[in-house]
PDB file of N, CA and C in Angstrom:
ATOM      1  N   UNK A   1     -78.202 -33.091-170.740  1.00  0.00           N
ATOM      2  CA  UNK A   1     -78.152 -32.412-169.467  1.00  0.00           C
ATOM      3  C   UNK A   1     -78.147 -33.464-168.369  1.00  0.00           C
ATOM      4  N   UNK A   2     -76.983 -33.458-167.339  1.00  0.00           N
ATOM      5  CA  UNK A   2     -77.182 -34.257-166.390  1.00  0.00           C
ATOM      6  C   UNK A   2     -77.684 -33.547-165.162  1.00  0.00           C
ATOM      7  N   UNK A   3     -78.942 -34.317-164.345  1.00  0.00           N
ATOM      8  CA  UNK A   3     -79.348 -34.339-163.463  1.00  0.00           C
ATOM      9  C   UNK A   3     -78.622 -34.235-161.813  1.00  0.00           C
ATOM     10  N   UNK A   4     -78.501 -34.248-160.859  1.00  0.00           N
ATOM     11  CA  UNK A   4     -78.520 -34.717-159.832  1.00  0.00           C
ATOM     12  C   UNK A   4     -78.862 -35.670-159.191  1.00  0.00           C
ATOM     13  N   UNK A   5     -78.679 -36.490-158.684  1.00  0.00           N
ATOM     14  CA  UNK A   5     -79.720 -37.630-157.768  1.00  0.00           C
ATOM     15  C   UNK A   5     -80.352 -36.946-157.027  1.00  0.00           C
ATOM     16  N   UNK A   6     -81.676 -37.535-157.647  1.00  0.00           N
ATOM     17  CA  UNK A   6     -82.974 -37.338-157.123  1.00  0.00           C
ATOM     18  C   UNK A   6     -83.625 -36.190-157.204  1.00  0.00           C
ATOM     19  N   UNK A   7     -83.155 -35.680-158.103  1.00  0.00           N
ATOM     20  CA  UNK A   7     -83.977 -34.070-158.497  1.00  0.00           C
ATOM     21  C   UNK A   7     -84.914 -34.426-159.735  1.00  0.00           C
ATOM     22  N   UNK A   8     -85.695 -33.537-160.005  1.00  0.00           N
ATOM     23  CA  UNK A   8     -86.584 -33.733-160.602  1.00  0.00           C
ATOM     24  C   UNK A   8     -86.114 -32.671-161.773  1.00  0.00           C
ATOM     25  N   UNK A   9     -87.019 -33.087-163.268  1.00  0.00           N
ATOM     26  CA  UNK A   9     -86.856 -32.618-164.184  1.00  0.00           C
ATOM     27  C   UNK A   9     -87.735 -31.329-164.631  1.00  0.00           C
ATOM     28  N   UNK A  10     -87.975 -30.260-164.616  1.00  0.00           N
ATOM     29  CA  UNK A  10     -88.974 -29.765-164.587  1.00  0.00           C
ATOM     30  C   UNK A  10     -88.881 -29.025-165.949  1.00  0.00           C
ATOM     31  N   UNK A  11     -89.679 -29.047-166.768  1.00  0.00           N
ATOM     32  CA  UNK A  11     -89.238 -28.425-168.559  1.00  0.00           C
ATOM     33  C   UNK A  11     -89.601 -26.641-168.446  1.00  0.00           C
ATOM     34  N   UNK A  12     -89.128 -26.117-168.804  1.00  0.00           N
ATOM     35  CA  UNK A  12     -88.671 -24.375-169.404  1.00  0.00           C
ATOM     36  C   UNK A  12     -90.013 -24.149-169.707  1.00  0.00           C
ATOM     37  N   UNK A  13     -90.633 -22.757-169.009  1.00  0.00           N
ATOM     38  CA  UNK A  13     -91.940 -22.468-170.209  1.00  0.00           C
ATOM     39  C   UNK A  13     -91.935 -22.619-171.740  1.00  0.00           C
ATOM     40  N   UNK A  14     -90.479 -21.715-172.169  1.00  0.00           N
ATOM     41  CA  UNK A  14     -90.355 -21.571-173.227  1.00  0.00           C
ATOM     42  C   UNK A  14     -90.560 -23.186-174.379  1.00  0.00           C
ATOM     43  N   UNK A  15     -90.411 -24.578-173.106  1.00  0.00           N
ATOM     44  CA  UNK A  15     -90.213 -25.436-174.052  1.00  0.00           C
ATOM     45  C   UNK A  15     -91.421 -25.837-174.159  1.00  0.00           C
ATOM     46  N   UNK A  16     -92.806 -25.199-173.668  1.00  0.00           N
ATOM     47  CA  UNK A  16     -94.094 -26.071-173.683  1.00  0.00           C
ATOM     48  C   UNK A  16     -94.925 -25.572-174.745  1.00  0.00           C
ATOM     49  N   UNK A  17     -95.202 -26.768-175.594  1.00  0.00           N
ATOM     50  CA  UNK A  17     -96.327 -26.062-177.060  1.00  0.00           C
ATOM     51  C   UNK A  17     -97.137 -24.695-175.984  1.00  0.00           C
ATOM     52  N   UNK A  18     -97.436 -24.061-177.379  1.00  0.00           N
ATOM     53  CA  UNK A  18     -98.328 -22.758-176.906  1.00  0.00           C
ATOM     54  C   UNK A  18     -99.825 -23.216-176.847  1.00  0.00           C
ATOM     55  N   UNK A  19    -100.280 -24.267-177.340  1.00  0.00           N
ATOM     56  CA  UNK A  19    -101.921 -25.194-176.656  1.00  0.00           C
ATOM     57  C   UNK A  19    -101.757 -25.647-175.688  1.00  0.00           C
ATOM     58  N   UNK A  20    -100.495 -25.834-175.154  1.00  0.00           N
ATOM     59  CA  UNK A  20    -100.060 -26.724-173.749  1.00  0.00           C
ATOM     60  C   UNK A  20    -100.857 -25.650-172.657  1.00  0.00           C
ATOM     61  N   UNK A  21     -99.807 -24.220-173.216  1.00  0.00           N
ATOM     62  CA  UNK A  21    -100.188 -23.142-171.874  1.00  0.00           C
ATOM     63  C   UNK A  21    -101.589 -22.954-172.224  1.00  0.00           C
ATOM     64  N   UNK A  22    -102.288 -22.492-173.388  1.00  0.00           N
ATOM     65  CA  UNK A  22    -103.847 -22.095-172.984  1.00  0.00           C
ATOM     66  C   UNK A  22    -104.672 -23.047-172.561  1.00  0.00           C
ATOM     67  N   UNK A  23    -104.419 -24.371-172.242  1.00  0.00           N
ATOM     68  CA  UNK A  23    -105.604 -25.408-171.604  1.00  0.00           C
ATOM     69  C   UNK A  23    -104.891 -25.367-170.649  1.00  0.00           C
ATOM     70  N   UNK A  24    -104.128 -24.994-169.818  1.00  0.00           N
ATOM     71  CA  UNK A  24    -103.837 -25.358-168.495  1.00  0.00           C
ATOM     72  C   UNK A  24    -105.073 -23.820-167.940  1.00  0.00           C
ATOM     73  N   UNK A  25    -105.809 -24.509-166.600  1.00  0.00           N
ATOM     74  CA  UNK A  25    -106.584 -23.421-166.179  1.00  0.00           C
ATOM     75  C   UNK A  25    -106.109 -23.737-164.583  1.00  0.00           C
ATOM     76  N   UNK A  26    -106.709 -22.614-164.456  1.00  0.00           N
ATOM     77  CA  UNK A  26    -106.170 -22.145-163.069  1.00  0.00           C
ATOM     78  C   UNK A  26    -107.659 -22.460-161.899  1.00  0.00           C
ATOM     79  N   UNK A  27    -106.968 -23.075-160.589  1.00  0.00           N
ATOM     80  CA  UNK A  27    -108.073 -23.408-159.999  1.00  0.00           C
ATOM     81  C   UNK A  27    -108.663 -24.293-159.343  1.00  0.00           C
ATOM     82  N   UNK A  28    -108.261 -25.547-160.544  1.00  0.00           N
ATOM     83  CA  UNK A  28    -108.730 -26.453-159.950  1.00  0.00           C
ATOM     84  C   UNK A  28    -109.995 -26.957-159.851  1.00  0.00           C
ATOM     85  N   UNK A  29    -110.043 -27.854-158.812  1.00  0.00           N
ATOM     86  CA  UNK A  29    -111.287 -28.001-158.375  1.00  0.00           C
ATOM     87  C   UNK A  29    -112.507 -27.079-158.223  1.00  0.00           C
ATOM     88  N   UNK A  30    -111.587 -25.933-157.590  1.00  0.00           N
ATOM     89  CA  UNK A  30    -112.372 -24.645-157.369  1.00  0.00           C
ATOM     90  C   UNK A  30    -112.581 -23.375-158.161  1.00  0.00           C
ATOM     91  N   UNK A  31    -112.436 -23.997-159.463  1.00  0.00           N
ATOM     92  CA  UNK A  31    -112.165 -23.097-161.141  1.00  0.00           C
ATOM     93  C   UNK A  31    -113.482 -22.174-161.140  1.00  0.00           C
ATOM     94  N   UNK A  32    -114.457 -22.792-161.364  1.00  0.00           N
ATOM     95  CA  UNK A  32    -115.722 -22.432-161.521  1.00  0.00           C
ATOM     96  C   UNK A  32    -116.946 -22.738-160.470  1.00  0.00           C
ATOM     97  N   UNK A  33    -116.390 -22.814-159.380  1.00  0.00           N
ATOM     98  CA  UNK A  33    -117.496 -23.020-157.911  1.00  0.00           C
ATOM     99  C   UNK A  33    -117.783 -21.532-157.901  1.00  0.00           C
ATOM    100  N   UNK A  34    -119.290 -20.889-157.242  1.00  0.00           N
ATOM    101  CA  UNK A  34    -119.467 -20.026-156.380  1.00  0.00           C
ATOM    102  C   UNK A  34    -118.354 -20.367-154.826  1.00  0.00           C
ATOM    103  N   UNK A  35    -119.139 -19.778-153.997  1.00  0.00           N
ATOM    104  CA  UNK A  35    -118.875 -19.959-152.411  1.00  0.00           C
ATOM    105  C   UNK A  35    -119.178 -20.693-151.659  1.00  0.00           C
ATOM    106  N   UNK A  36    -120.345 -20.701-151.888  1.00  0.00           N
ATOM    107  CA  UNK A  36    -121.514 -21.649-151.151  1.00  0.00           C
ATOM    108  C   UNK A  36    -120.880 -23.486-152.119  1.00  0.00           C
ATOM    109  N   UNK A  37    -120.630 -23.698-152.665  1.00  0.00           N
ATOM    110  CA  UNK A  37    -119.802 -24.459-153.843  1.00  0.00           C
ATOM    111  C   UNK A  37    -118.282 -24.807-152.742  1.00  0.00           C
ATOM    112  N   UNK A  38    -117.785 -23.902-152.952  1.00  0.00           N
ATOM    113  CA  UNK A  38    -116.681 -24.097-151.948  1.00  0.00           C
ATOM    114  C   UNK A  38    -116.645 -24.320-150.388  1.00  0.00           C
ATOM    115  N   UNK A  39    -117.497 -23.736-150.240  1.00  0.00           N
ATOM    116  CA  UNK A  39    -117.954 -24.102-148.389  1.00  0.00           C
ATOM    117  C   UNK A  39    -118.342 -25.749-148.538  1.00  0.00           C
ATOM    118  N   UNK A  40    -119.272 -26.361-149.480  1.00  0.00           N
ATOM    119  CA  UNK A  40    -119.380 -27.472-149.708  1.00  0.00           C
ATOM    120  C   UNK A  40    -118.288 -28.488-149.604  1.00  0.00           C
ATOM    121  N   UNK A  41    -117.484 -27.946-150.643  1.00  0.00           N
ATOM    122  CA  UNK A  41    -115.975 -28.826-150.733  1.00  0.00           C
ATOM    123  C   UNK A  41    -115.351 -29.214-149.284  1.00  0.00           C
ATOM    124  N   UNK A  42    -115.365 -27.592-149.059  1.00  0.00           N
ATOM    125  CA  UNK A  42    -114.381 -27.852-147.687  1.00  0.00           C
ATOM    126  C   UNK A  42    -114.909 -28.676-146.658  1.00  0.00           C
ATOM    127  N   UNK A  43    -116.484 -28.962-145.919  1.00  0.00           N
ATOM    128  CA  UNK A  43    -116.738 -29.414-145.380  1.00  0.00           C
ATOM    129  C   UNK A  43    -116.917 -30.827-145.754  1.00  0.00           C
ATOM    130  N   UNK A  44    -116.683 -31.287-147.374  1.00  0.00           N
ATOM    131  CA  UNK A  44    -116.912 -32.823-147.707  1.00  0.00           C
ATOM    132  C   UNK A  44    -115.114 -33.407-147.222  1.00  0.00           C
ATOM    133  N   UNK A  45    -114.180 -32.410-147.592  1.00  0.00           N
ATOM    134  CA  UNK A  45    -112.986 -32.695-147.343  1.00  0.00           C
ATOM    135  C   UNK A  45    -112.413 -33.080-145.571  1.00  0.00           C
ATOM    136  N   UNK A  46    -113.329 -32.281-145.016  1.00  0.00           N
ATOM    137  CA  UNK A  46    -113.310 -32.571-143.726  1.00  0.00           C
ATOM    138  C   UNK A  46    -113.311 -33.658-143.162  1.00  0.00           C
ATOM    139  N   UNK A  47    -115.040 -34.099-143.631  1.00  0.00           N
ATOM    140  CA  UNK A  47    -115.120 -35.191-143.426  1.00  0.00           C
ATOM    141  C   UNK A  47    -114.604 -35.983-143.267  1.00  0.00           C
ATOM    142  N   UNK A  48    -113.914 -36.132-145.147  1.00  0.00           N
ATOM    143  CA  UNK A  48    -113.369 -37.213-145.302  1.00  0.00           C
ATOM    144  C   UNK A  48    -112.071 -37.289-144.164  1.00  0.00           C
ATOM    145  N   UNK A  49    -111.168 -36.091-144.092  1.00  0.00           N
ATOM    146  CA  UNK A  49    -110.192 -36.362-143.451  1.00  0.00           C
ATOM    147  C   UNK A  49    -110.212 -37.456-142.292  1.00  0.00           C
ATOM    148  N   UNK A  50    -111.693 -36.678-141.435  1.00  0.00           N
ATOM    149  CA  UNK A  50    -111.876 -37.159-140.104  1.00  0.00           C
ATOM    150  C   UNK A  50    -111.958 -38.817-140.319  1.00  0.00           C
ATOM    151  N   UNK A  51    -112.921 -39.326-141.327  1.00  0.00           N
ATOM    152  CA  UNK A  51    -112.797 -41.018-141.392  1.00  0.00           C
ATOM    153  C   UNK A  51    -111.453 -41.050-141.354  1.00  0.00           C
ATOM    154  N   UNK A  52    -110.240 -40.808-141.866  1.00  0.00           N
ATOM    155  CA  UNK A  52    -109.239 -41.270-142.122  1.00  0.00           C
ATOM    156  C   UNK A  52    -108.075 -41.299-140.345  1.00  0.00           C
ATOM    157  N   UNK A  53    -108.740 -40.439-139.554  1.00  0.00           N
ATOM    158  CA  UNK A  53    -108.232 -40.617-138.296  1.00  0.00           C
ATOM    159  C   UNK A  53    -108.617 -42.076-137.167  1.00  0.00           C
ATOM    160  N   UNK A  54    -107.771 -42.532-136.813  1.00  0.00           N
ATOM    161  CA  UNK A  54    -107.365 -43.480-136.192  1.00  0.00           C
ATOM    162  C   UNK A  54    -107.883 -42.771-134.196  1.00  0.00           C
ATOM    163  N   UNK A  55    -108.802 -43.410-134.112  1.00  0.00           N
ATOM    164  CA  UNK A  55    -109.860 -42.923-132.746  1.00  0.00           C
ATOM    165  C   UNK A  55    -109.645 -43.599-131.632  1.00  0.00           C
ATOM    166  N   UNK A  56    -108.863 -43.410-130.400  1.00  0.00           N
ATOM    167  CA  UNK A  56    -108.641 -44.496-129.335  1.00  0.00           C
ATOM    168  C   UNK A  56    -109.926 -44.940-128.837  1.00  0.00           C
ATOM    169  N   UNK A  57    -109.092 -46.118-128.407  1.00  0.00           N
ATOM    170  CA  UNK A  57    -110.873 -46.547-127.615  1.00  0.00           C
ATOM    171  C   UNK A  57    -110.863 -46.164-126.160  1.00  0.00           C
ATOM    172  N   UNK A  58    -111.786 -46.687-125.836  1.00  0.00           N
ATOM    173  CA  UNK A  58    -112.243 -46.261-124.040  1.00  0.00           C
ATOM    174  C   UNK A  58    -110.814 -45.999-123.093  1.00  0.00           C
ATOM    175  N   UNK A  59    -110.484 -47.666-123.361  1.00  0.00           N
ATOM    176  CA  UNK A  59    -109.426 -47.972-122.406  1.00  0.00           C
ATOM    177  C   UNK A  59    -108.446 -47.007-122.755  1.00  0.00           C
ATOM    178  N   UNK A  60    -107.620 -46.921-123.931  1.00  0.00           N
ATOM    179  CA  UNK A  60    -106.937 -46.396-124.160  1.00  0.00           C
ATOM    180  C   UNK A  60    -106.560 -44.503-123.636  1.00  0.00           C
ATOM    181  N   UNK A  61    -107.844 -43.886-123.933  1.00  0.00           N
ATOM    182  CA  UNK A  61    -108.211 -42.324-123.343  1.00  0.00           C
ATOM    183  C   UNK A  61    -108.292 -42.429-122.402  1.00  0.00           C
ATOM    184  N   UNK A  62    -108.934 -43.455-121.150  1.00  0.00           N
ATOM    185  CA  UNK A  62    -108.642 -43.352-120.206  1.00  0.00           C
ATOM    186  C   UNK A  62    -106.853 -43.462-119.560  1.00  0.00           C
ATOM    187  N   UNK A  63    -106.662 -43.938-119.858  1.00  0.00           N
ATOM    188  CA  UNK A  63    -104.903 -44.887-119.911  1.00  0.00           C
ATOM    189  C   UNK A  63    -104.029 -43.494-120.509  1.00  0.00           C
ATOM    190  N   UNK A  64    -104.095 -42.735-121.508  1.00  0.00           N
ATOM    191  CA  UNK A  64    -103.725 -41.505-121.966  1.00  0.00           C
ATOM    192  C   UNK A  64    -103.810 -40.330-120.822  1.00  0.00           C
ATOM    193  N   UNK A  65    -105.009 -40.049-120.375  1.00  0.00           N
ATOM    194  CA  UNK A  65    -105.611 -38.914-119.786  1.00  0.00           C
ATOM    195  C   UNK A  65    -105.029 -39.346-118.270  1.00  0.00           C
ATOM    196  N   UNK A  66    -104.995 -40.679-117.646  1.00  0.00           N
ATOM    197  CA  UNK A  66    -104.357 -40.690-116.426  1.00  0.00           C
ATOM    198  C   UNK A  66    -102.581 -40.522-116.331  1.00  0.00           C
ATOM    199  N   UNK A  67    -102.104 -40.832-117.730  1.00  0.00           N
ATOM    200  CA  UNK A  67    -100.344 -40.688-117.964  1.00  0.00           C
ATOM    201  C   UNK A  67    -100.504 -39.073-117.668  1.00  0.00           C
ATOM    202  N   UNK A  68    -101.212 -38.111-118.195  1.00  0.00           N
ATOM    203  CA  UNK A  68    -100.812 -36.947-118.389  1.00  0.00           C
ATOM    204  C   UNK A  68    -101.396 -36.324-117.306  1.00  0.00           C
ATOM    205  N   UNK A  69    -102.569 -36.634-116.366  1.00  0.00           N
ATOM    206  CA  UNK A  69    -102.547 -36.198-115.050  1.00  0.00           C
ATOM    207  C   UNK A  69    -101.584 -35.865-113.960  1.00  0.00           C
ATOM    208  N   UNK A  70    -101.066 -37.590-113.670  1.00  0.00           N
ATOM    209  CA  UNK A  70     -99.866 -37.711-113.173  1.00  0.00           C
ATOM    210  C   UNK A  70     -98.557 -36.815-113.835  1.00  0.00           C
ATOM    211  N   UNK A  71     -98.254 -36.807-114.591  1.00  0.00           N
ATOM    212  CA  UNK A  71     -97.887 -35.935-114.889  1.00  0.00           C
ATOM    213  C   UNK A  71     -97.202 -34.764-114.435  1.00  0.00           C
ATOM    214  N   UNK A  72     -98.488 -33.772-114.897  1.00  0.00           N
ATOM    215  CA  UNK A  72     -98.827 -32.928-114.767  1.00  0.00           C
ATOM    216  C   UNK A  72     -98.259 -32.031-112.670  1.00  0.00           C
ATOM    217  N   UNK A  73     -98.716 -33.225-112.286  1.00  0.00           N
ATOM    218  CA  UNK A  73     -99.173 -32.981-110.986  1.00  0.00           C
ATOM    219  C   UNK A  73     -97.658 -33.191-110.574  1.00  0.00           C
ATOM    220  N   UNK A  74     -96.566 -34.563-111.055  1.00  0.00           N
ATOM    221  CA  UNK A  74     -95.777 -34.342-111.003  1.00  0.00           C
ATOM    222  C   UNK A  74     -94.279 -32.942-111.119  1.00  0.00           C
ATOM    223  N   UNK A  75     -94.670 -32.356-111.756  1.00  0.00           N
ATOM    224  CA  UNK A  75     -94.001 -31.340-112.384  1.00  0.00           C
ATOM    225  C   UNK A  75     -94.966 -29.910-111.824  1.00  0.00           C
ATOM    226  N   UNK A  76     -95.691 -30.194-111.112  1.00  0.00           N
ATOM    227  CA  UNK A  76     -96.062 -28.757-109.699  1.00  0.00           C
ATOM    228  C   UNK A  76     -95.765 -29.102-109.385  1.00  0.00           C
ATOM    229  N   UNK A  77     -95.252 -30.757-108.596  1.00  0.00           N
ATOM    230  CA  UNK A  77     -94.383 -30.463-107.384  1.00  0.00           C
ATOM    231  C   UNK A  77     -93.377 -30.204-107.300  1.00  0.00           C
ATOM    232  N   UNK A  78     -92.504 -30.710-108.854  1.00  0.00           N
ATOM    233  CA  UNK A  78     -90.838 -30.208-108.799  1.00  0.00           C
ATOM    234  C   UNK A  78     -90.824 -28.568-108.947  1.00  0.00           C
ATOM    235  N   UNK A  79     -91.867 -28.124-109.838  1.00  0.00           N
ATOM    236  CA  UNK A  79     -91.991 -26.761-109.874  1.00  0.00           C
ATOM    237  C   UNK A  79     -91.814 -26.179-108.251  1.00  0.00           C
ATOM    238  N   UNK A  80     -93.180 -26.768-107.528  1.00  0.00           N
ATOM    239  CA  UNK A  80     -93.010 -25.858-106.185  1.00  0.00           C
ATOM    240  C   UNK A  80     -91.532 -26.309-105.135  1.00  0.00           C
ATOM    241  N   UNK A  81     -91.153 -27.177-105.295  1.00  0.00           N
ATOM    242  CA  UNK A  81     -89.706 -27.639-104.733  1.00  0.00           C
ATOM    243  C   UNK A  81     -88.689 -26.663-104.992  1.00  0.00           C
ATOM    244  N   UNK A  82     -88.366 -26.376-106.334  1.00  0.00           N
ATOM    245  CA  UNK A  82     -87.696 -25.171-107.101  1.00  0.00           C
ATOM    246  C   UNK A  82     -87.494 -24.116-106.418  1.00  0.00           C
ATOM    247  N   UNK A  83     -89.386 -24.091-106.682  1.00  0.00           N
ATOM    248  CA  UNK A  83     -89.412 -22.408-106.259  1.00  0.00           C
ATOM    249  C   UNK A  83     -89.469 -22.163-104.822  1.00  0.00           C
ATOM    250  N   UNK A  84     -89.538 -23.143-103.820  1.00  0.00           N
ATOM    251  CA  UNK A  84     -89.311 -22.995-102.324  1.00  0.00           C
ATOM    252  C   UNK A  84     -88.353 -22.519-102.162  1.00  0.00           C
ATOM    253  N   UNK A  85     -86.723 -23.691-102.547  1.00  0.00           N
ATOM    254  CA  UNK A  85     -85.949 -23.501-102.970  1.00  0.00           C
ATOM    255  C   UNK A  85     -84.959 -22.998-103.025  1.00  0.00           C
ATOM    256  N   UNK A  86     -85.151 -21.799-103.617  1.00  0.00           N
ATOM    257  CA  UNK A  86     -84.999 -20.622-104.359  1.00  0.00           C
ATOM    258  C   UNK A  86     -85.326 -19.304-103.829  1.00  0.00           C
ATOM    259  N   UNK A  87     -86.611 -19.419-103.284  1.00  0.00           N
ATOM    260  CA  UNK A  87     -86.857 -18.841-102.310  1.00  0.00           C
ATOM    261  C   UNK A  87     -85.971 -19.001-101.020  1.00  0.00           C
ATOM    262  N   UNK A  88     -85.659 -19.562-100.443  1.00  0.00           N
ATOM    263  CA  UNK A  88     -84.948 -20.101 -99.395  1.00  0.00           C
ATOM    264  C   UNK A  88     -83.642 -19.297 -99.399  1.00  0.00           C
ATOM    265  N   UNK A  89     -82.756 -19.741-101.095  1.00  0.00           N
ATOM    266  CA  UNK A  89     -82.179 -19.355-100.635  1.00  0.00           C
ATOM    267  C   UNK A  89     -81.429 -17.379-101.146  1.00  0.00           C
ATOM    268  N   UNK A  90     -82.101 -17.305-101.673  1.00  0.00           N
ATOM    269  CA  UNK A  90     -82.652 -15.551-101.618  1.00  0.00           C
ATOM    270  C   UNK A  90     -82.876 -15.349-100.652  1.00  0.00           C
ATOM    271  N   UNK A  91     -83.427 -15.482 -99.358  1.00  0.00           N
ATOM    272  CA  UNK A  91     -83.465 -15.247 -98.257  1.00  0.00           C
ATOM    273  C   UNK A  91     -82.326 -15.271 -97.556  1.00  0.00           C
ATOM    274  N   UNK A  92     -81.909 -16.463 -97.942  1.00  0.00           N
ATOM    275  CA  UNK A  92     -80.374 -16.757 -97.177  1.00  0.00           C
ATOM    276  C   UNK A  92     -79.253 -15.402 -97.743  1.00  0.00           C
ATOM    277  N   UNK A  93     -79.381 -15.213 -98.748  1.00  0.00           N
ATOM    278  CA  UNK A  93     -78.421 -14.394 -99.415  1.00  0.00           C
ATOM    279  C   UNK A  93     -78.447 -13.114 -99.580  1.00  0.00           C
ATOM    280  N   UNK A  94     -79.958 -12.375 -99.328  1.00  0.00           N
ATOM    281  CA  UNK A  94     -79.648 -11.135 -98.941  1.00  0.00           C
ATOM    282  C   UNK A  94     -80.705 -11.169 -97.797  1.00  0.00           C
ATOM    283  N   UNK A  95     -80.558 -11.908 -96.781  1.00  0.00           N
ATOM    284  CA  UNK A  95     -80.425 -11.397 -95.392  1.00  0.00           C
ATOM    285  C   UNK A  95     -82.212 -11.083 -94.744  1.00  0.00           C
TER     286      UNK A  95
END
């Protein structure tokens, strides 16, 4: 059987021993946890995620938070320019 590039091979139920399918269990990690078990998990997973985030420093959040001020403040004024505008000339046009 030829493949495609870069596809993967994936075998037929029909072709997997029948001990193959009864030890495969369903679940996972979370096979045989209660809740309180799983609330555990999720909050160790958290965690971990959070170490794995990359945290600006001082300078930087400050330096972030003033780009997006400006901003911000920029784009009410083109907003209110617009809508003067616009206003203006709706006025002009019906009178």
């Amino acid at each position: 059987m030829t493949d495609a590039v870069g596809s993967i091979d994936m075998p037929d139920a029909e072709d997997e021993a029948p001990e193959a399918r009864k030890k495969a269990r369903k679940g996972g990690k979370r096979g045989k946890k209660g809740p309180f078990g799983r609330l555990a998990l999720f909050y160790r997973q958290i965690i971990a995620e959070l170490r794995k985030v990359v945290w600006p420093t001082r300078g930087q959040l400050t330096t972030y938070t003033t780009v997006v001020i400006i901003f911000v403040v920029v784009m009410i004024g083109l907003v209110t320019v617009i809508d003067f505008g616009l206003q203006e000339a709706v006025k002009y046009v019906l009178g």
